[in-house]
Protein backbone atom coordinates (compact mmCIF):
# COMPACT_ATOMS: atom_id res chain seq x y z
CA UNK A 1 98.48 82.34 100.38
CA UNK A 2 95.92 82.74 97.40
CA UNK A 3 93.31 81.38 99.22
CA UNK A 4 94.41 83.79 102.40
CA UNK A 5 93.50 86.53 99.92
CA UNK A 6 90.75 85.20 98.17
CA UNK A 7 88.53 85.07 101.19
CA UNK A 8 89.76 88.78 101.94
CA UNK A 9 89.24 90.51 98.94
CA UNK A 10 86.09 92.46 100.06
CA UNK A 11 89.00 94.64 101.72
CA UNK A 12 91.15 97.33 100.16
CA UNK A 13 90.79 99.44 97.04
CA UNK A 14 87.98 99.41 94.71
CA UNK A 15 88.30 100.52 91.09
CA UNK A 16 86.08 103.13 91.56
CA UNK A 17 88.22 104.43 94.65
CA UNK A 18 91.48 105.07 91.21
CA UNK A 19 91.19 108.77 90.02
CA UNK A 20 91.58 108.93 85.94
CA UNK A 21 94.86 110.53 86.54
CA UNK A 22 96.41 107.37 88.26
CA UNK A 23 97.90 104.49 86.24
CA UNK A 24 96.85 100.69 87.11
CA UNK A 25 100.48 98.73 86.47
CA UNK A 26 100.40 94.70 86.92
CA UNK A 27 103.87 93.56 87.45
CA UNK A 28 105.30 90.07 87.19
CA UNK A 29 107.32 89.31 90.50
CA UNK A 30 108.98 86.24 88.59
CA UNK A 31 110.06 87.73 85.12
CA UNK A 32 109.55 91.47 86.29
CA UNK A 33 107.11 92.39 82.74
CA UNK A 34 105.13 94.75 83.39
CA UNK A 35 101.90 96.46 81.66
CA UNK A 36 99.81 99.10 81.95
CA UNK A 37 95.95 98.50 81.93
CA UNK A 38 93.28 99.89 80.89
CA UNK A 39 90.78 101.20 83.78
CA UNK A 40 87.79 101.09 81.44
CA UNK A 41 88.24 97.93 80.33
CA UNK A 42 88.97 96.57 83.65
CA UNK A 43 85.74 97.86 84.88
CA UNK A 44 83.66 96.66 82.00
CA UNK A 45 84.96 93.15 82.91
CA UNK A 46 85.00 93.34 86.54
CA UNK A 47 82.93 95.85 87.97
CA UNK A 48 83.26 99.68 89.22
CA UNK A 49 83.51 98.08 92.96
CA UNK A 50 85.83 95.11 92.07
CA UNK A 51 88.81 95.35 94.64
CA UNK A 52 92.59 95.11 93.54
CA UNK A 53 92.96 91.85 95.81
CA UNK A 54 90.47 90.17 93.62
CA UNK A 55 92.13 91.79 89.98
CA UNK A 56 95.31 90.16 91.12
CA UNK A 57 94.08 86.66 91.66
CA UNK A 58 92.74 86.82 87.63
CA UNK A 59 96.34 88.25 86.35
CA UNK A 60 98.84 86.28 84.41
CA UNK A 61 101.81 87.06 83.11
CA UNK A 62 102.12 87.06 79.46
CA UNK A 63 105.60 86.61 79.30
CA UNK A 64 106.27 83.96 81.81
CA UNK A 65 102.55 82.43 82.39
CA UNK A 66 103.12 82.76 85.87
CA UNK A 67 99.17 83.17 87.67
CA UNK A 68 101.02 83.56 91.27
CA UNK A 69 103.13 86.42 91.18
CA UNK A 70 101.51 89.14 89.04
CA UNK A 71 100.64 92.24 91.70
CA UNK A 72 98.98 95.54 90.83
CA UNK A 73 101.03 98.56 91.18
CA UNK A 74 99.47 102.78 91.42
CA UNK A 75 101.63 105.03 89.42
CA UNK A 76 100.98 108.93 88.84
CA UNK A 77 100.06 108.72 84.89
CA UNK A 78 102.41 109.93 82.78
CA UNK A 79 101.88 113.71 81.15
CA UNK A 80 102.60 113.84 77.92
């Protein structure tokens, strides 16, 4: 399935598509960790036009170690 995606991930949502007031959530479908990152840094390392498809296939859990089941998830950001 990886390599399904892989030679899709021109397709879907860029990082530059995210508004600053939507948080960018990778979840672990195995241990169910999750983590909030951080846009900037994520576009310093992959670019302003990397897609989500393409962030996923770099995440791995850092509880479990799993590289396969890591997804990205869109959440409102939270108002504080």
């Amino acid at each position: 399935m990886r390599e399904r995606i892989q030679d899709n991930w021109d397709i879907g949502i860029r990082l530059s598509d995210i508004s600053s007031g939507t948080a960018i959530v990778a979840r672990c479908g195995k241990c169910s960790r999750k983590r909030q990152l951080d846009r900037r840094r994520l576009i310093q390392r992959f670019g302003r036009d990397a897609r989500l498809l393409r962030l996923e296939l770099a995440l791995r859990c850092t509880g479990c170690g799993s590289e396969t089941a890591c997804r990205i998830e869109l959440q409102a950001a939270r108002r504080d």
